[in-house]
C-alpha atoms as a PDB file:
ATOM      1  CA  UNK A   1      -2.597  -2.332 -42.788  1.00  0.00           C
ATOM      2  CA  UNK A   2       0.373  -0.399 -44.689  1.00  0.00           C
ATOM      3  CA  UNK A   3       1.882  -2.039 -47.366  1.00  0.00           C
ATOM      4  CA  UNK A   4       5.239  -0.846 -48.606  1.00  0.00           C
ATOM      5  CA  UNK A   5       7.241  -1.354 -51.771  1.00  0.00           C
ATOM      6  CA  UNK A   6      10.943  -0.325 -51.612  1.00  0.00           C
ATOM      7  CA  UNK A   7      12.658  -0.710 -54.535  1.00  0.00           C
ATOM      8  CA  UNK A   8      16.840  -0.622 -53.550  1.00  0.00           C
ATOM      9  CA  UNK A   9      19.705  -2.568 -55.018  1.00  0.00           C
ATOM     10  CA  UNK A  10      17.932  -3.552 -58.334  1.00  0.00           C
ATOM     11  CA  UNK A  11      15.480  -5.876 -55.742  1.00  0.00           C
ATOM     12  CA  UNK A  12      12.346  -4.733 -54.680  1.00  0.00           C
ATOM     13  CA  UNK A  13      11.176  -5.690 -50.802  1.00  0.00           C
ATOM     14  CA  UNK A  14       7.641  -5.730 -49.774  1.00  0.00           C
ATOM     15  CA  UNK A  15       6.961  -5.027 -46.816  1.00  0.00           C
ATOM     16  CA  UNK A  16       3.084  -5.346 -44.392  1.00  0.00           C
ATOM     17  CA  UNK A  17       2.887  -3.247 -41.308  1.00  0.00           C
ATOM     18  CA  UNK A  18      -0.162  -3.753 -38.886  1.00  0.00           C
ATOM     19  CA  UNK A  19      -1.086  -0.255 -37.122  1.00  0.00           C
ATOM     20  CA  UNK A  20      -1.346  -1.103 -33.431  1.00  0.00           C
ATOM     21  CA  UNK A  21      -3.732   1.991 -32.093  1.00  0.00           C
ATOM     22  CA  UNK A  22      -4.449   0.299 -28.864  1.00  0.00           C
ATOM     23  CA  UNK A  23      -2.141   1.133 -26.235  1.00  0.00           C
ATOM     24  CA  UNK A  24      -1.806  -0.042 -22.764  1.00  0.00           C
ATOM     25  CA  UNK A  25      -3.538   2.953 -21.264  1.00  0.00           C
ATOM     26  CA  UNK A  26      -6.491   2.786 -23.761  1.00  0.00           C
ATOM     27  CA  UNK A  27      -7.056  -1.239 -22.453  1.00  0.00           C
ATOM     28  CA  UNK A  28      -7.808  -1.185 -18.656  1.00  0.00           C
ATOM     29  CA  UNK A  29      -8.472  -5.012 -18.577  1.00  0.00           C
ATOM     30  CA  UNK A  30      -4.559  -5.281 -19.158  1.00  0.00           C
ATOM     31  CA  UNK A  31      -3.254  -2.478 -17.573  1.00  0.00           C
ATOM     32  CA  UNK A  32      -5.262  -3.283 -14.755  1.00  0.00           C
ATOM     33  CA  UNK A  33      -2.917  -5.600 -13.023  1.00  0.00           C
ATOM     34  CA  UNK A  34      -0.089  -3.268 -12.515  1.00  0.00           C
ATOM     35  CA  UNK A  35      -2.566  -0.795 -10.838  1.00  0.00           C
ATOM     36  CA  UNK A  36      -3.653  -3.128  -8.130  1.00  0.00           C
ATOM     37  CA  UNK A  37      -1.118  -1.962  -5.238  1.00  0.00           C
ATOM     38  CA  UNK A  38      -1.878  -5.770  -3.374  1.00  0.00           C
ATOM     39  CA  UNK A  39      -0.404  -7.629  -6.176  1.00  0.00           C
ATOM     40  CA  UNK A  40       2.947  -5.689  -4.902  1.00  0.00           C
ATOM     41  CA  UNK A  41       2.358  -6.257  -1.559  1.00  0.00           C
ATOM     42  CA  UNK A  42       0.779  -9.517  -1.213  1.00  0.00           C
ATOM     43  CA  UNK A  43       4.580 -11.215  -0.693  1.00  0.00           C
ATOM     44  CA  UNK A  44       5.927 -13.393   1.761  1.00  0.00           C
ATOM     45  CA  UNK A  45       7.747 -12.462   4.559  1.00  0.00           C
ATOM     46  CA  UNK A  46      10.798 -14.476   4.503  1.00  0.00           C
ATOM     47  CA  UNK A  47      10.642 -12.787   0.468  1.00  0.00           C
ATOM     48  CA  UNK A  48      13.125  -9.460   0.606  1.00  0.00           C
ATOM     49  CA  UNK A  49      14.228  -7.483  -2.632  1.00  0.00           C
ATOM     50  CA  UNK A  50      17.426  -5.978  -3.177  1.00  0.00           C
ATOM     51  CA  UNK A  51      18.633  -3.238  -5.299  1.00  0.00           C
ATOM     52  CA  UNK A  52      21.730  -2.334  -6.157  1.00  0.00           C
ATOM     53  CA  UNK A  53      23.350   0.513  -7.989  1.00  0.00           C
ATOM     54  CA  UNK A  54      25.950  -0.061 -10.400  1.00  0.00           C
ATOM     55  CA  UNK A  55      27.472   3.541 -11.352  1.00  0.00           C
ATOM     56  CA  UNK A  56      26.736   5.913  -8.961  1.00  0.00           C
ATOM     57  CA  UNK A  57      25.060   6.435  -5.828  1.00  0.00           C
ATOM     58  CA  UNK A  58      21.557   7.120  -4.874  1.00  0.00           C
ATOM     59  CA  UNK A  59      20.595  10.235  -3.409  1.00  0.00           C
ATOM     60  CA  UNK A  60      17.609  10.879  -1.494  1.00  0.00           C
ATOM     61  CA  UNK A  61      16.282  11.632   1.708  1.00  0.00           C
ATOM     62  CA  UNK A  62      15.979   9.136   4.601  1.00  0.00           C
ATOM     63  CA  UNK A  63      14.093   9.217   8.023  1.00  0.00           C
ATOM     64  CA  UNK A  64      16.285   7.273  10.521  1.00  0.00           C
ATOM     65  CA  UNK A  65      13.699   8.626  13.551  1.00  0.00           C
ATOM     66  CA  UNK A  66       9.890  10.011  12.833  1.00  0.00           C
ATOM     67  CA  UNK A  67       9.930  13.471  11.842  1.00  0.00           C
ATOM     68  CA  UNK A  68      14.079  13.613  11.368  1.00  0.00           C
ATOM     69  CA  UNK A  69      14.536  13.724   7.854  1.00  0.00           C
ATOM     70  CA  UNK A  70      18.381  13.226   6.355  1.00  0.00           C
ATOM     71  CA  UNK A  71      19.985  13.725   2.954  1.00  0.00           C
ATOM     72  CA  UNK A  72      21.904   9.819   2.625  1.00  0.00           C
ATOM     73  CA  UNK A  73      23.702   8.254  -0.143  1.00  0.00           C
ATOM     74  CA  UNK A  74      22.595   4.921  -0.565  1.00  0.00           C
ATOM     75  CA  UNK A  75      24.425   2.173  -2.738  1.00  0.00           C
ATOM     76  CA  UNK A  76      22.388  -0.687  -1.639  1.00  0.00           C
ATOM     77  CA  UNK A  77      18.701  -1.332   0.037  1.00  0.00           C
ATOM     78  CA  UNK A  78      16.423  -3.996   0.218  1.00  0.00           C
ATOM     79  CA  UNK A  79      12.507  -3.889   0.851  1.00  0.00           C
ATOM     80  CA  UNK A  80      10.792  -6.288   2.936  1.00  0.00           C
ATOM     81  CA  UNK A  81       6.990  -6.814   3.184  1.00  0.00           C
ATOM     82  CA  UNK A  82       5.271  -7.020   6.814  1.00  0.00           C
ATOM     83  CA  UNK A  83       2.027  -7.226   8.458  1.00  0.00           C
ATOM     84  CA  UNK A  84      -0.108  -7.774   5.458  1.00  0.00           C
ATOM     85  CA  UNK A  85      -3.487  -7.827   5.835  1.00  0.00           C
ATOM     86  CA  UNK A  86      -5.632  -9.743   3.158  1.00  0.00           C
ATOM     87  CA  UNK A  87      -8.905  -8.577   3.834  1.00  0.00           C
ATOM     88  CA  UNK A  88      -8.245  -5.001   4.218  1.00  0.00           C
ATOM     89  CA  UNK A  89      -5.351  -5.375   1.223  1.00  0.00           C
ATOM     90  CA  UNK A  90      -2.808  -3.499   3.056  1.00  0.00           C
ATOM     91  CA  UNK A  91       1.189  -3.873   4.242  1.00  0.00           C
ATOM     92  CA  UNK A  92       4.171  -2.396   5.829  1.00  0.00           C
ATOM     93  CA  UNK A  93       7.170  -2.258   3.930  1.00  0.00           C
ATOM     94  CA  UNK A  94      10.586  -2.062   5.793  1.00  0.00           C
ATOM     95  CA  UNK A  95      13.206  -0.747   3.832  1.00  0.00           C
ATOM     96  CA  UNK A  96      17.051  -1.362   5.110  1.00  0.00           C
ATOM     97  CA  UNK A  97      20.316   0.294   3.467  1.00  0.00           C
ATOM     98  CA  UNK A  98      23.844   0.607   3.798  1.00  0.00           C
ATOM     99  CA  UNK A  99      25.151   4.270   4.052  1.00  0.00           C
ATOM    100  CA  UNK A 100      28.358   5.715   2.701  1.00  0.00           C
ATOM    101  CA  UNK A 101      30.967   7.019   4.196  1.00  0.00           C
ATOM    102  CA  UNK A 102      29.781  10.623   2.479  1.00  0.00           C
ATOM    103  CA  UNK A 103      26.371  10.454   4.318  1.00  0.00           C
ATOM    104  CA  UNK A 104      28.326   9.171   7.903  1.00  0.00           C
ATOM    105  CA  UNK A 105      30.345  12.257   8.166  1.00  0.00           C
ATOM    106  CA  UNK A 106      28.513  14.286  10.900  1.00  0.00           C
ATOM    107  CA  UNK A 107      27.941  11.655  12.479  1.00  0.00           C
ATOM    108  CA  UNK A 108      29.594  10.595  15.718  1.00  0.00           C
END
């Protein structure tokens, strides 16, 4: 514990800090939960997330068919979970967006 005197204003304040040298990463009991990839994907299926973005639009790359990647702009997707399995602790996760105009140009 740190105790601190500061003397300002013709008052003096006291104050007691508490050194907190455990961080998440040195207690694996708590971090623990957000490592566990089934506690993401253990949703329902009628469950489906959306993001938005606000200011500007998401760039990244998108594979409309296998082994066709694109460069999209995205200002909206959602995420749905399917065809979890419990016991082997694995899911599908279908992803739908909405593409600008920008990324619909060469397309017919």
């Amino acid at each position: 514990m740190i105790i601190l005197l500061i003397s300002a204003c013709r008052a003096t304040y006291c104050f007691a800090v508490a050194e907190n040298t455990l961080t998440i990463w040195q207690n694996p009991t708590n971090l623990s939960k957000y490592q566990l990839a089934w506690n993401t994907l253990n949703k329902s299926r009628e469950d489906i997330y959306y993001q938005v973005t606000a200011t500007s639009l998401m760039s990244d790359i998108i594979y409309p068919t296998y082994y066709r990647p694109e460069f999209a702009q995205v200002k909206c997707w959602s995420v749905q979970y399917l065809n979890q399995n419990a016991e082997r602790q694995t899911a599908s996760r279908k992803y739908s967006y909405g593409l600008t105009a920008q990324s619909q140009q060469n397309e017919v």
